[in-house]
PDB file of N, CA and C in Angstrom:
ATOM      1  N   UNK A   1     111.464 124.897  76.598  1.00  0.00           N
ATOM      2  CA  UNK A   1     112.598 125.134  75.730  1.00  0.00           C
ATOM      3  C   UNK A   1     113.013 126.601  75.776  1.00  0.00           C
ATOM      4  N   UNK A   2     112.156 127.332  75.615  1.00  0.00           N
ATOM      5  CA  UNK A   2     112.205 128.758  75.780  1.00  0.00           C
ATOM      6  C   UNK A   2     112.489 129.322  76.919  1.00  0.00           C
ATOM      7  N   UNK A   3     112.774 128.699  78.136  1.00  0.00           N
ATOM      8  CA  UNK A   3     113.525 128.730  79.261  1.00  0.00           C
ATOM      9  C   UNK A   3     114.829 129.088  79.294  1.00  0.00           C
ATOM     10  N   UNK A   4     115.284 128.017  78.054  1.00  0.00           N
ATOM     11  CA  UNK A   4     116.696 127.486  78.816  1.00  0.00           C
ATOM     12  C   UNK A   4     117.551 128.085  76.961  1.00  0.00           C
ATOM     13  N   UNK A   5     116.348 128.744  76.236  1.00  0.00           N
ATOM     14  CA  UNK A   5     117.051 129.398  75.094  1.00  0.00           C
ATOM     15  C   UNK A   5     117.441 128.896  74.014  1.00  0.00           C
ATOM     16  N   UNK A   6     116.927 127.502  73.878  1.00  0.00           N
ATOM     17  CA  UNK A   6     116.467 126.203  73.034  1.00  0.00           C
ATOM     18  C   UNK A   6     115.482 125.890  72.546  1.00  0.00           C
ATOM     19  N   UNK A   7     115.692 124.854  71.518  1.00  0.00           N
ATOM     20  CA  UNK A   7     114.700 124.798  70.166  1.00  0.00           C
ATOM     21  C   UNK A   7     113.991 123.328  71.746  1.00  0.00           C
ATOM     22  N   UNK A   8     113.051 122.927  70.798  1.00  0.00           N
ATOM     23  CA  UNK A   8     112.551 122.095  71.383  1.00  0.00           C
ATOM     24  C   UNK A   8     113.195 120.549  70.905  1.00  0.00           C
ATOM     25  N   UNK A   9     113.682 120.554  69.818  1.00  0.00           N
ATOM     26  CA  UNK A   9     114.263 119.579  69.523  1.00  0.00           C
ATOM     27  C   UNK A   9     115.959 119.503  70.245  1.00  0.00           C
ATOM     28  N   UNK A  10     115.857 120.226  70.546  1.00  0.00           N
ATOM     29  CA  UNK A  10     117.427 120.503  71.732  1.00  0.00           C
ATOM     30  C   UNK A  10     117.330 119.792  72.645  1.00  0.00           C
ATOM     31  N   UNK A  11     116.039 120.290  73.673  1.00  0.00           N
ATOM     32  CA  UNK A  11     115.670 119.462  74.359  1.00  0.00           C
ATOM     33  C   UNK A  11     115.399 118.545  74.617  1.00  0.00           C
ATOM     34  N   UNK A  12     114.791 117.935  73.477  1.00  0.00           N
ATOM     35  CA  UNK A  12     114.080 116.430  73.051  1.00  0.00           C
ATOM     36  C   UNK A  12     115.247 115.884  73.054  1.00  0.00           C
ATOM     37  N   UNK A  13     116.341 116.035  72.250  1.00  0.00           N
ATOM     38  CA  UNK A  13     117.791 115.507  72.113  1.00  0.00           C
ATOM     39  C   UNK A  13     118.591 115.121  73.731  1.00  0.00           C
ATOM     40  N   UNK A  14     118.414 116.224  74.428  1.00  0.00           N
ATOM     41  CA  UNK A  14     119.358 116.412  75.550  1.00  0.00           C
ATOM     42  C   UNK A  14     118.067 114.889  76.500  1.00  0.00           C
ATOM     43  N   UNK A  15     116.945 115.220  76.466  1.00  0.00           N
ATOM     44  CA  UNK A  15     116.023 114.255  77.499  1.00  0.00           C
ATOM     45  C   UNK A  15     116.447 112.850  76.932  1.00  0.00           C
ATOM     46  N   UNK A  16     116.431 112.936  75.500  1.00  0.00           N
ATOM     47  CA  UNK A  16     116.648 111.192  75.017  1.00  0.00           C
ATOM     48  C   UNK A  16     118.035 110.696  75.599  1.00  0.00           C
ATOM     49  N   UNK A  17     119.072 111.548  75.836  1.00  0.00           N
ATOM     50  CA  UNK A  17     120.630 110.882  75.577  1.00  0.00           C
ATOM     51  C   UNK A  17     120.338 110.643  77.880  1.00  0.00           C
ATOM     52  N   UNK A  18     119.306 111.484  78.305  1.00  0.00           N
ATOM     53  CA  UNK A  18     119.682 111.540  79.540  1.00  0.00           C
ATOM     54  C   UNK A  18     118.843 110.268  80.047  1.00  0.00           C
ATOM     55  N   UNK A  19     118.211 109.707  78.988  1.00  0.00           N
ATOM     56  CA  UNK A  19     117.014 108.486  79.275  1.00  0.00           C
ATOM     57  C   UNK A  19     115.882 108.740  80.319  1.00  0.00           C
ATOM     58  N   UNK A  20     115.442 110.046  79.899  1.00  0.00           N
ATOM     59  CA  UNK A  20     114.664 111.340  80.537  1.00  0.00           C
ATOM     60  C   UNK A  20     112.976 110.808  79.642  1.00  0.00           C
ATOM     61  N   UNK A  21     112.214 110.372  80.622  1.00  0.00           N
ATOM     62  CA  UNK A  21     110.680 109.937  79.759  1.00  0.00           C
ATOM     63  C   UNK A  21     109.775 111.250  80.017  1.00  0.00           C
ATOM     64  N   UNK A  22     108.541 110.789  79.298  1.00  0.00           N
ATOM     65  CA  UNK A  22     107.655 111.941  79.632  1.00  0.00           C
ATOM     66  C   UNK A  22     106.698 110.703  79.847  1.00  0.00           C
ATOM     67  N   UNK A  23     106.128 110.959  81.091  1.00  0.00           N
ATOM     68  CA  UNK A  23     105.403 110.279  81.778  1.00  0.00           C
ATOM     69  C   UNK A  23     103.657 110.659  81.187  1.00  0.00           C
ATOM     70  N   UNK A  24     102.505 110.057  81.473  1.00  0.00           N
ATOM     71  CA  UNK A  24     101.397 109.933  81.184  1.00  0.00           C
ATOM     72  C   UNK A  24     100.937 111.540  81.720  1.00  0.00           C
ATOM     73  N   UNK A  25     101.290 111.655  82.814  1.00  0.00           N
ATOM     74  CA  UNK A  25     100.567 112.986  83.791  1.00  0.00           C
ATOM     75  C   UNK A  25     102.039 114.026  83.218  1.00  0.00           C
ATOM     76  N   UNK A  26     102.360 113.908  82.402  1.00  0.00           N
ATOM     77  CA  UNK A  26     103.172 114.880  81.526  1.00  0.00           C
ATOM     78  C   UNK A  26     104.611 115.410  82.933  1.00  0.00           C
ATOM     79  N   UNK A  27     104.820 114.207  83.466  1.00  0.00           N
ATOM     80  CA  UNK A  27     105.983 114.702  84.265  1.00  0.00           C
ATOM     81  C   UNK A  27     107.485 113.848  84.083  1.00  0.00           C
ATOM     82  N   UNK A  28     108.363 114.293  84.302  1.00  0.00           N
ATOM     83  CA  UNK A  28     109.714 114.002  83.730  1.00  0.00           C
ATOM     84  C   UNK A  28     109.967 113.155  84.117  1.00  0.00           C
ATOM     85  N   UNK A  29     110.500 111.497  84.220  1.00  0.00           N
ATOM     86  CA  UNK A  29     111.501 110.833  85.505  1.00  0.00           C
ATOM     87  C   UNK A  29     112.360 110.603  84.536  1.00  0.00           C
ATOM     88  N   UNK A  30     113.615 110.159  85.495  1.00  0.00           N
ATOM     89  CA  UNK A  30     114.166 109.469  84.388  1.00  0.00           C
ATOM     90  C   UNK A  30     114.722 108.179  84.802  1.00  0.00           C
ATOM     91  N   UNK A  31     114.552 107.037  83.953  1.00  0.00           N
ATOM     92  CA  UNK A  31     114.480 105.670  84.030  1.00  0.00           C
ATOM     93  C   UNK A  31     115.689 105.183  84.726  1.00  0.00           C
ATOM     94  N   UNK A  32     115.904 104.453  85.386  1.00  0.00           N
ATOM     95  CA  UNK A  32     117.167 103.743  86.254  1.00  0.00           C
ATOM     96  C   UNK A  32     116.777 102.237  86.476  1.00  0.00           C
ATOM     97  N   UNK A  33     117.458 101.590  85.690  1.00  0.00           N
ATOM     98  CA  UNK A  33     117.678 100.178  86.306  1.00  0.00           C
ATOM     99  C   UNK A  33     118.366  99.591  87.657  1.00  0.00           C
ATOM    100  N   UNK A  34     116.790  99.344  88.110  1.00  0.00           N
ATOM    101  CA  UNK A  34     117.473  98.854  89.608  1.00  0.00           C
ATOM    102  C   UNK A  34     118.583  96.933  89.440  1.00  0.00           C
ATOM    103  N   UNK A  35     119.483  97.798  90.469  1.00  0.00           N
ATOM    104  CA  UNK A  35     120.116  96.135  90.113  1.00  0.00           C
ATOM    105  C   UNK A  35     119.557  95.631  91.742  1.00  0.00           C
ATOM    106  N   UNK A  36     118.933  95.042  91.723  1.00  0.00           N
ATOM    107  CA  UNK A  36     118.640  93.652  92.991  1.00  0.00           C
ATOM    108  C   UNK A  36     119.481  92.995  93.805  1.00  0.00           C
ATOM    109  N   UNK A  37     119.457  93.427  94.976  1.00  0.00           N
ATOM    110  CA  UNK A  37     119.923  92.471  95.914  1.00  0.00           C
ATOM    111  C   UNK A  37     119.485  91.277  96.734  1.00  0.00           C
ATOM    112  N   UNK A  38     119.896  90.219  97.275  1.00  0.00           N
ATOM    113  CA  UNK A  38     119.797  88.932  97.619  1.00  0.00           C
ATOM    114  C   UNK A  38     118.535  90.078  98.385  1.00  0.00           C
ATOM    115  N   UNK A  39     118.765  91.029  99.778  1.00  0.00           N
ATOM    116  CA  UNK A  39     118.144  91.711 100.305  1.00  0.00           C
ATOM    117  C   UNK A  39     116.460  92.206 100.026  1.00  0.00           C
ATOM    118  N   UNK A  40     117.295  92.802  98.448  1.00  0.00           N
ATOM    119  CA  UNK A  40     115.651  93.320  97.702  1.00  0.00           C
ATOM    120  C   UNK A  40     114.615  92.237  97.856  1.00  0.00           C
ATOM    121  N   UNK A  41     115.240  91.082  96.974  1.00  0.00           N
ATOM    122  CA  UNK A  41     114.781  89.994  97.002  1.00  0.00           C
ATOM    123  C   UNK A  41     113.731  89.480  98.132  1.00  0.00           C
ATOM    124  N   UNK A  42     114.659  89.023  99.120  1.00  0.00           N
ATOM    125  CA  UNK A  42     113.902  88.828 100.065  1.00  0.00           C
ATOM    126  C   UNK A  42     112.956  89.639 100.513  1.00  0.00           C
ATOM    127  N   UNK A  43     113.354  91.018 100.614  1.00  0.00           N
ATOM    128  CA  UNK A  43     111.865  91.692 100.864  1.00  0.00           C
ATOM    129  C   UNK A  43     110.660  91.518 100.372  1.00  0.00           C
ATOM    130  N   UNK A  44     111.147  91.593  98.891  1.00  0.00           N
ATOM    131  CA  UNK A  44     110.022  91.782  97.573  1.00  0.00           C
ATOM    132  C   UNK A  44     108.963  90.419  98.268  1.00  0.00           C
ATOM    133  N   UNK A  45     109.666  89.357  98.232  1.00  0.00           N
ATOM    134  CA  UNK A  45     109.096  87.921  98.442  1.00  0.00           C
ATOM    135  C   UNK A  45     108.173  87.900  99.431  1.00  0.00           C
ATOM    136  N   UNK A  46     108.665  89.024 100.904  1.00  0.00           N
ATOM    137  CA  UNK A  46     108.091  88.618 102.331  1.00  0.00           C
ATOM    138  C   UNK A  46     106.951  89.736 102.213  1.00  0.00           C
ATOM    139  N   UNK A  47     106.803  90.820 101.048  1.00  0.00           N
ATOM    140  CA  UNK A  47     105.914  91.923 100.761  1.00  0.00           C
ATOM    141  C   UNK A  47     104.630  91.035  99.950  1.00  0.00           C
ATOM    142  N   UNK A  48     105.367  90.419  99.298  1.00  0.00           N
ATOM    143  CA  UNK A  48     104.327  89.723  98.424  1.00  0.00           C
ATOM    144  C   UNK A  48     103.438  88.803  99.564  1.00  0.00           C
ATOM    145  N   UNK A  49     104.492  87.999  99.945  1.00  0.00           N
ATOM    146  CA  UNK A  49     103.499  87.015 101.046  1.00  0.00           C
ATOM    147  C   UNK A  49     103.046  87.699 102.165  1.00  0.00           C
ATOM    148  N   UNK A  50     102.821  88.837 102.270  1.00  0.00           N
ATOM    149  CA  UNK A  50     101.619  89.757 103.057  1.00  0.00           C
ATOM    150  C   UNK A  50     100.837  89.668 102.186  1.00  0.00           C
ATOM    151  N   UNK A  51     100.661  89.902 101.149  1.00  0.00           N
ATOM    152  CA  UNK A  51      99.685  90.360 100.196  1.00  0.00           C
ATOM    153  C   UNK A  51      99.660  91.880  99.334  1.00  0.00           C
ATOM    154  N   UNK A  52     100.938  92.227 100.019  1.00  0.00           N
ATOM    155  CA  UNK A  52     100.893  93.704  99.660  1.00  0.00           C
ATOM    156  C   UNK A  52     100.372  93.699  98.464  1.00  0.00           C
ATOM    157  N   UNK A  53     100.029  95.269  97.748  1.00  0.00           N
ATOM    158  CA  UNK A  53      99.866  95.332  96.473  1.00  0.00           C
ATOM    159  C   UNK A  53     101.032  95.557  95.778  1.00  0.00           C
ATOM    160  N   UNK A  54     100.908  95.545  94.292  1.00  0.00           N
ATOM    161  CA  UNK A  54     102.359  95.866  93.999  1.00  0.00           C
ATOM    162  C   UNK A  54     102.439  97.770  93.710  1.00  0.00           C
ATOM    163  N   UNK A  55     101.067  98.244  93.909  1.00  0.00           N
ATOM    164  CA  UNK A  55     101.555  99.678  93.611  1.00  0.00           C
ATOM    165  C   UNK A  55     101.952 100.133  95.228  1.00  0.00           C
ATOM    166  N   UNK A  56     101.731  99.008  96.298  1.00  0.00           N
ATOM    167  CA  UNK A  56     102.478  99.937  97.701  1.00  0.00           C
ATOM    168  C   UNK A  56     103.905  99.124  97.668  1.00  0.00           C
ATOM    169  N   UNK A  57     104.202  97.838  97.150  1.00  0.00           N
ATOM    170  CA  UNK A  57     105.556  97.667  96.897  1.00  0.00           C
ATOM    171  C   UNK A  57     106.101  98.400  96.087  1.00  0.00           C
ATOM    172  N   UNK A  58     105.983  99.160  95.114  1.00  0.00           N
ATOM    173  CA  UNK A  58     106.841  99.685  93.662  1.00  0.00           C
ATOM    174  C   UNK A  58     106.951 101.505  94.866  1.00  0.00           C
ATOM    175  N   UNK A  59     106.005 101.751  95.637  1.00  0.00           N
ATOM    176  CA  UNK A  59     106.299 102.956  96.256  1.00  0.00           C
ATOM    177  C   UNK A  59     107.091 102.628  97.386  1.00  0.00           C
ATOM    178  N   UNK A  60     107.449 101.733  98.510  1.00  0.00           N
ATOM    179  CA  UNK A  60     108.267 101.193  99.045  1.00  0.00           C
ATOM    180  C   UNK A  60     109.555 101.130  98.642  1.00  0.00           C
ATOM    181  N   UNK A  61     109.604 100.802  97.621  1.00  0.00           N
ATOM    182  CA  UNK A  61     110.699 100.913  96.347  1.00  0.00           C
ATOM    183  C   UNK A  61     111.665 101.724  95.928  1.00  0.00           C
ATOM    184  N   UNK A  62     110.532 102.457  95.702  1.00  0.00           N
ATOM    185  CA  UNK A  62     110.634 103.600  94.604  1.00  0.00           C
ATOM    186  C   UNK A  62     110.915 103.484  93.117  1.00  0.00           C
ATOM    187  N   UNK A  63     110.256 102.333  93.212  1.00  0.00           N
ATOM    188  CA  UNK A  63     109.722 101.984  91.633  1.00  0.00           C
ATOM    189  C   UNK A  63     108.354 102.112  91.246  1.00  0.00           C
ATOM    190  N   UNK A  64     108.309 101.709  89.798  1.00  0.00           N
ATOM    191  CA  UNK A  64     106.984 101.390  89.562  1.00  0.00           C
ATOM    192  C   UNK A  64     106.399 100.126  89.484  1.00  0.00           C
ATOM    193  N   UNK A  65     105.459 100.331  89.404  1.00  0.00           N
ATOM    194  CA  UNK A  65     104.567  98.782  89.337  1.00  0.00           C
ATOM    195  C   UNK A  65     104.751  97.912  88.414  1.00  0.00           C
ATOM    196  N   UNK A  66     105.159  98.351  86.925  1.00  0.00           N
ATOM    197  CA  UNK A  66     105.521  97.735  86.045  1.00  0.00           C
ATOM    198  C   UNK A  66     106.849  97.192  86.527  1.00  0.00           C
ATOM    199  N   UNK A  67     107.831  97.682  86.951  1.00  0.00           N
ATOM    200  CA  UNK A  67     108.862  97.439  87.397  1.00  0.00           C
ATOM    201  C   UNK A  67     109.055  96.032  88.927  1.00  0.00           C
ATOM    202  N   UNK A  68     108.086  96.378  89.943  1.00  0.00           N
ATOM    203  CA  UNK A  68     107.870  95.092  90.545  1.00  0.00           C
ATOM    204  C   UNK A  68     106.962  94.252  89.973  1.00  0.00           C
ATOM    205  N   UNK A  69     106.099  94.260  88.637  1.00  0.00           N
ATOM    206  CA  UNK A  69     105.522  93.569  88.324  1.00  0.00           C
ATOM    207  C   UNK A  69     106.469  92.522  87.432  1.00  0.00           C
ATOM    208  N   UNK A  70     107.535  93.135  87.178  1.00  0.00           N
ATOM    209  CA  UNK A  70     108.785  92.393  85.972  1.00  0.00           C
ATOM    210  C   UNK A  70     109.406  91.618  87.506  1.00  0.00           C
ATOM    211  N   UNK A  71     109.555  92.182  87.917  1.00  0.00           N
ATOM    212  CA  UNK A  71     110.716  91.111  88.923  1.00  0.00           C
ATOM    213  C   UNK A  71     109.889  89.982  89.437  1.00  0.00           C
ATOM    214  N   UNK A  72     108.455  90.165  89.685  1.00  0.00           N
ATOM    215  CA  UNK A  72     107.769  89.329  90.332  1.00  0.00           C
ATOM    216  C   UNK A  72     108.063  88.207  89.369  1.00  0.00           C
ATOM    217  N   UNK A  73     107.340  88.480  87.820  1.00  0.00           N
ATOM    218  CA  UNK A  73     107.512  87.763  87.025  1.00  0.00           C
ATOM    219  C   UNK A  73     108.881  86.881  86.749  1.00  0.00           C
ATOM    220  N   UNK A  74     109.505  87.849  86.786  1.00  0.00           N
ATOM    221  CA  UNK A  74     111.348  87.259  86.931  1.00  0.00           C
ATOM    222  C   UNK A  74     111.311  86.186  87.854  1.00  0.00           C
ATOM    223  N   UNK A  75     111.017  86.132  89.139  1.00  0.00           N
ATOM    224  CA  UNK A  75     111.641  85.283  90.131  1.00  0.00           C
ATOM    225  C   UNK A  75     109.858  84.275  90.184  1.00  0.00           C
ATOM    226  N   UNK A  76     108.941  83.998  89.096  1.00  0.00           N
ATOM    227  CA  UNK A  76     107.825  83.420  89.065  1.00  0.00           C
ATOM    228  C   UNK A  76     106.977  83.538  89.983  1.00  0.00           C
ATOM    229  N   UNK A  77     107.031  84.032  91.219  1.00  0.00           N
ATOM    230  CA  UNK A  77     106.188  84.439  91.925  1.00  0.00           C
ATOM    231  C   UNK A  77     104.430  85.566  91.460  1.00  0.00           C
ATOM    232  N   UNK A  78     103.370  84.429  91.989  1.00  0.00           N
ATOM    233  CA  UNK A  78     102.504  84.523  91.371  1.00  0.00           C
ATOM    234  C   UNK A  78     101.327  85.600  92.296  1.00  0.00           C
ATOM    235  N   UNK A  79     100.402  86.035  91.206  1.00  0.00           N
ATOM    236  CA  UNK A  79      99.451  86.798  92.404  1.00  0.00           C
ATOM    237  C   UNK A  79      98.561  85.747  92.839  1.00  0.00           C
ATOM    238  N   UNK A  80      98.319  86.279  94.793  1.00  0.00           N
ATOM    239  CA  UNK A  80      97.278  84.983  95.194  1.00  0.00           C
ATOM    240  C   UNK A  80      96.272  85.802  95.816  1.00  0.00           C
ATOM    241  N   UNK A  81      95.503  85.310  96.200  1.00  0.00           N
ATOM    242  CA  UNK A  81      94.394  85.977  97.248  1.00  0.00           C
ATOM    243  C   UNK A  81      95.610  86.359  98.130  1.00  0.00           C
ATOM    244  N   UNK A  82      95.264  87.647  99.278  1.00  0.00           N
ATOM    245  CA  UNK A  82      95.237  87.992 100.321  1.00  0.00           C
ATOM    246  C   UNK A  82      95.521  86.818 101.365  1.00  0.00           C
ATOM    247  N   UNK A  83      94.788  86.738 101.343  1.00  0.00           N
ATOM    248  CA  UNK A  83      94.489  85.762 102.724  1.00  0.00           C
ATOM    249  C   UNK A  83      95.363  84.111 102.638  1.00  0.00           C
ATOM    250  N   UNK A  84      95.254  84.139 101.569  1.00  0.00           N
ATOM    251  CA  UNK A  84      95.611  82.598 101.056  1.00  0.00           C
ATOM    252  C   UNK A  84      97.242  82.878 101.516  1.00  0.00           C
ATOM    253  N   UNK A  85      97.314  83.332 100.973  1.00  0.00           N
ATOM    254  CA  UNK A  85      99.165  83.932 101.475  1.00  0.00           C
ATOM    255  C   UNK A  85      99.611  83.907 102.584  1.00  0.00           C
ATOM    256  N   UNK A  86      99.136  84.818 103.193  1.00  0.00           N
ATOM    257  CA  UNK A  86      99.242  85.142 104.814  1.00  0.00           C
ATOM    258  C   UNK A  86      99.276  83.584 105.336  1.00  0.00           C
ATOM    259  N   UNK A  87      98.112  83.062 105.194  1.00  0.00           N
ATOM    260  CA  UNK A  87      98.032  81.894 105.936  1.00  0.00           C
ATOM    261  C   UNK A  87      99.207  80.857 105.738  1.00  0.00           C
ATOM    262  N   UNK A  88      99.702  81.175 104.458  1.00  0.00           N
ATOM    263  CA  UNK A  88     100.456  79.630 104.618  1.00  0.00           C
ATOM    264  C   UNK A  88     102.028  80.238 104.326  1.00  0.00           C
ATOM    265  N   UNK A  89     101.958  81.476 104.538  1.00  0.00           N
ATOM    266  CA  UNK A  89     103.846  82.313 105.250  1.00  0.00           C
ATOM    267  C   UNK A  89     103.517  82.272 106.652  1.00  0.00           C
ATOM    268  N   UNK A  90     103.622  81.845 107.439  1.00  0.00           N
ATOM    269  CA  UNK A  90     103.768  82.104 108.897  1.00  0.00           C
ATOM    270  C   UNK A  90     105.056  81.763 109.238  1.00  0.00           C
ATOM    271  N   UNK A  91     106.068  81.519 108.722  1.00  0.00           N
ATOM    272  CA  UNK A  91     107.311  81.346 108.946  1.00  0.00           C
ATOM    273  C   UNK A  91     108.336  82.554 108.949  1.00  0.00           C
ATOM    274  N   UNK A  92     109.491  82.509 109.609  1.00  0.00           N
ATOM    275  CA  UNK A  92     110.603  83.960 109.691  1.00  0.00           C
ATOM    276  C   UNK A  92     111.365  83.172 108.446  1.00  0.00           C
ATOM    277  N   UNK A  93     111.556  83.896 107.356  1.00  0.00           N
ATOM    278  CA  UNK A  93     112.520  83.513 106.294  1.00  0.00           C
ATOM    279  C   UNK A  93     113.750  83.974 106.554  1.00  0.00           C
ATOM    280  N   UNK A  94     114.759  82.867 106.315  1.00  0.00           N
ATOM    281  CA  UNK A  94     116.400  83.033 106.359  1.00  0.00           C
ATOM    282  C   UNK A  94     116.969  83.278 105.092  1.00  0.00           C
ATOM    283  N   UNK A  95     118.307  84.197 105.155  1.00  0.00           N
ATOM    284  CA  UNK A  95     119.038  84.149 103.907  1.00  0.00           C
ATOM    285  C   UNK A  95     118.917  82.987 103.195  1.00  0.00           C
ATOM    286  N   UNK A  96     119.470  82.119 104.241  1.00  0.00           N
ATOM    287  CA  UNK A  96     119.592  80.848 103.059  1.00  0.00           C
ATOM    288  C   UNK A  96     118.380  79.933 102.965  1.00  0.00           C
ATOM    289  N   UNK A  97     116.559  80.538 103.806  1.00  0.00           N
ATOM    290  CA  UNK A  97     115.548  80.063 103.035  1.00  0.00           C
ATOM    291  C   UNK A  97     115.457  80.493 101.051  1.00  0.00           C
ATOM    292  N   UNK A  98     115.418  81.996 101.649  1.00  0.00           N
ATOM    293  CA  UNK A  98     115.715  82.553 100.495  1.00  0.00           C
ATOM    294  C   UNK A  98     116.168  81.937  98.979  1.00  0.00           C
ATOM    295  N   UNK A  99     117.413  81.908  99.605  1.00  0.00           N
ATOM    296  CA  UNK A  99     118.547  81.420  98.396  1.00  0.00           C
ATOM    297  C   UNK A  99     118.327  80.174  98.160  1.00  0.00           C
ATOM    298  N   UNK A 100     117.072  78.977  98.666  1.00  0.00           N
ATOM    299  CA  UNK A 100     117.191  77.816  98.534  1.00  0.00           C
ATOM    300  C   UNK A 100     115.917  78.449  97.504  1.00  0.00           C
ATOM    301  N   UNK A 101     114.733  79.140  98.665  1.00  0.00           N
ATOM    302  CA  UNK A 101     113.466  78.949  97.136  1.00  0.00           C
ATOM    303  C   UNK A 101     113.794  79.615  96.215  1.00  0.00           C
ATOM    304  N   UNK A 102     114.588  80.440  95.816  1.00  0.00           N
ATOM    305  CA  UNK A 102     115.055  80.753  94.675  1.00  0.00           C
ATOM    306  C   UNK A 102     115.505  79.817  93.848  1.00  0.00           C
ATOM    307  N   UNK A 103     116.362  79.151  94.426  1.00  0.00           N
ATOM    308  CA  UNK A 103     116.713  78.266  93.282  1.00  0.00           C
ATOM    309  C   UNK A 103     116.087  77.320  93.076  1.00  0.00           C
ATOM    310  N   UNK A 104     115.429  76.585  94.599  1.00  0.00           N
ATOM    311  CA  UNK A 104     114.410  75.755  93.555  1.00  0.00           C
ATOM    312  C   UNK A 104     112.868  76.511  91.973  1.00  0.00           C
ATOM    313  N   UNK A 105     113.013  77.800  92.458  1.00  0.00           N
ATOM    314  CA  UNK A 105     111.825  78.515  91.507  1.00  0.00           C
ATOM    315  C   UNK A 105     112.535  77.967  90.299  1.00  0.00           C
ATOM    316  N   UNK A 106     114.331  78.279  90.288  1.00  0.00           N
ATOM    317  CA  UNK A 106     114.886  78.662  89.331  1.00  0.00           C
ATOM    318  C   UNK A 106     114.836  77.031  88.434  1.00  0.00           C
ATOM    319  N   UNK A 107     114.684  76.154  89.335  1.00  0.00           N
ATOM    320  CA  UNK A 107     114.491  74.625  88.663  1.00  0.00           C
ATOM    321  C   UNK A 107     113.589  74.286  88.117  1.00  0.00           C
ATOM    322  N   UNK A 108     112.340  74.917  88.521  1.00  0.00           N
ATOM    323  CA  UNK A 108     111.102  74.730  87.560  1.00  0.00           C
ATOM    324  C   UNK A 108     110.259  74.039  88.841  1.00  0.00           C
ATOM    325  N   UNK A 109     110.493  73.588  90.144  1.00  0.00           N
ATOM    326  CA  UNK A 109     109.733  73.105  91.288  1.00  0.00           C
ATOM    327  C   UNK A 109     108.681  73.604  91.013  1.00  0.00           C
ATOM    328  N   UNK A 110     107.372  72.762  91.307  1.00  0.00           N
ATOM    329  CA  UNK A 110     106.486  72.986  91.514  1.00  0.00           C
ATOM    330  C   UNK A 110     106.095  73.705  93.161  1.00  0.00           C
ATOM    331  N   UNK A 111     105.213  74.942  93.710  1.00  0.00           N
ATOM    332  CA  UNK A 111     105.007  75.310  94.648  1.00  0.00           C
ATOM    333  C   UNK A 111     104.800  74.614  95.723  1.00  0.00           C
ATOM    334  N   UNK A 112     103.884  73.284  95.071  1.00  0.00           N
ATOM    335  CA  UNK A 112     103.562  72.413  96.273  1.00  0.00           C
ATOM    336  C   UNK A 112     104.762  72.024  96.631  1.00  0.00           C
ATOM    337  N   UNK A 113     105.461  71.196  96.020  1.00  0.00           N
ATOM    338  CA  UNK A 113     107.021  70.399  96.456  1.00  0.00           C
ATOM    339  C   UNK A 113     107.417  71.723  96.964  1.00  0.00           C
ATOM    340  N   UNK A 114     107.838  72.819  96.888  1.00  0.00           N
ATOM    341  CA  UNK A 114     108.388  73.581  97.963  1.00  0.00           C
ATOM    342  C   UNK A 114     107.827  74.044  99.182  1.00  0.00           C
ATOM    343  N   UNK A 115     106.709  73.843  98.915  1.00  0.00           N
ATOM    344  CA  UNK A 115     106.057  74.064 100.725  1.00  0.00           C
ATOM    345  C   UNK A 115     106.441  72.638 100.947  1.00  0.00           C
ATOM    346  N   UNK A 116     106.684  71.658 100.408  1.00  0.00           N
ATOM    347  CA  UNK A 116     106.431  70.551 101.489  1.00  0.00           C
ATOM    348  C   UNK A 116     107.662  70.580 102.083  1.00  0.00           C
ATOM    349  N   UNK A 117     108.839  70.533 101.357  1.00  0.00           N
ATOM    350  CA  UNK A 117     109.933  70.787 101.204  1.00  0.00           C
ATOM    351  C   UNK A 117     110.355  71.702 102.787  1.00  0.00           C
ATOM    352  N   UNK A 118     109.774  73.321 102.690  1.00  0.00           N
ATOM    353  CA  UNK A 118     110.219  73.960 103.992  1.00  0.00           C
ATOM    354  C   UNK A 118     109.165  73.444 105.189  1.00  0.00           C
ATOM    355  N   UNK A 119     108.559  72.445 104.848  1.00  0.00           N
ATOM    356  CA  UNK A 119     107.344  71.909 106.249  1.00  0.00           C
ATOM    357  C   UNK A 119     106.295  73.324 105.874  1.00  0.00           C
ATOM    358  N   UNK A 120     105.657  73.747 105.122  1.00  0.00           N
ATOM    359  CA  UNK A 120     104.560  74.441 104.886  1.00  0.00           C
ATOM    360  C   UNK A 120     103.748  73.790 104.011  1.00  0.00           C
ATOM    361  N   UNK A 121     101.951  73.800 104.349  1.00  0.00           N
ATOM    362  CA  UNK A 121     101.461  73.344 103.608  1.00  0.00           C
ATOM    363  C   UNK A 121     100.886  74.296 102.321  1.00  0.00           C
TER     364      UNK A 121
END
């Protein structure tokens, strides 16, 4: 505050209106809602079915983990083993795979009926 020739509540004022956080390790970001593309999407999905973690997806990103941990949740996609994953994505996903398992997620399908569905077991 004494920098910039301000009370500290100046500051506090100016960080709140700028949606300016103070992070755990006492460093500044400031919050941005990512809006998602069909694109993101698909990545997020083909990151997950590696197995990635979500703190090397949210840095991929340039989000946080809480943040791919909400979208995961958003689009129901669940955590699995490693391996379990891998094995049963061996397929190249298309836009319009995509846009189909989405919407079946969005129907309430059960996982199995959608692997059977794209010929995956």
């Amino acid at each position: 505050a004494s920098e910039f020739g301000l009370s500290k509540v100046a500051i506090n004022s100016k960080c709140s209106q700028l949606k300016l956080k103070k992070t755990k390790k006492a460093k500044i970001v400031k919050k941005i809602k990512k809006t998602w593309t069909e694109e993101d999407i698909k990545r997020l999905i083909q990151m997950k079915g590696e197995g990635k973690r979500e703190k090397d997806i949210a840095s991929e990103f340039g989000l946080s983990k809480v943040a791919i941990n909400s979208k995961c949740s958003q689009l129901k996609l669940k955590k699995t083993k490693k391996a379990k994953i891998v094995k049963k994505i061996k397929k190249t996903w298309t836009e319009e795979d995509i846009k189909r398992l989405i919407q079946m997620k969005g129907e309430g399908k059960r996982e199995k009926d959608i692997a059977s569905e794209f010929g995956l077991s």
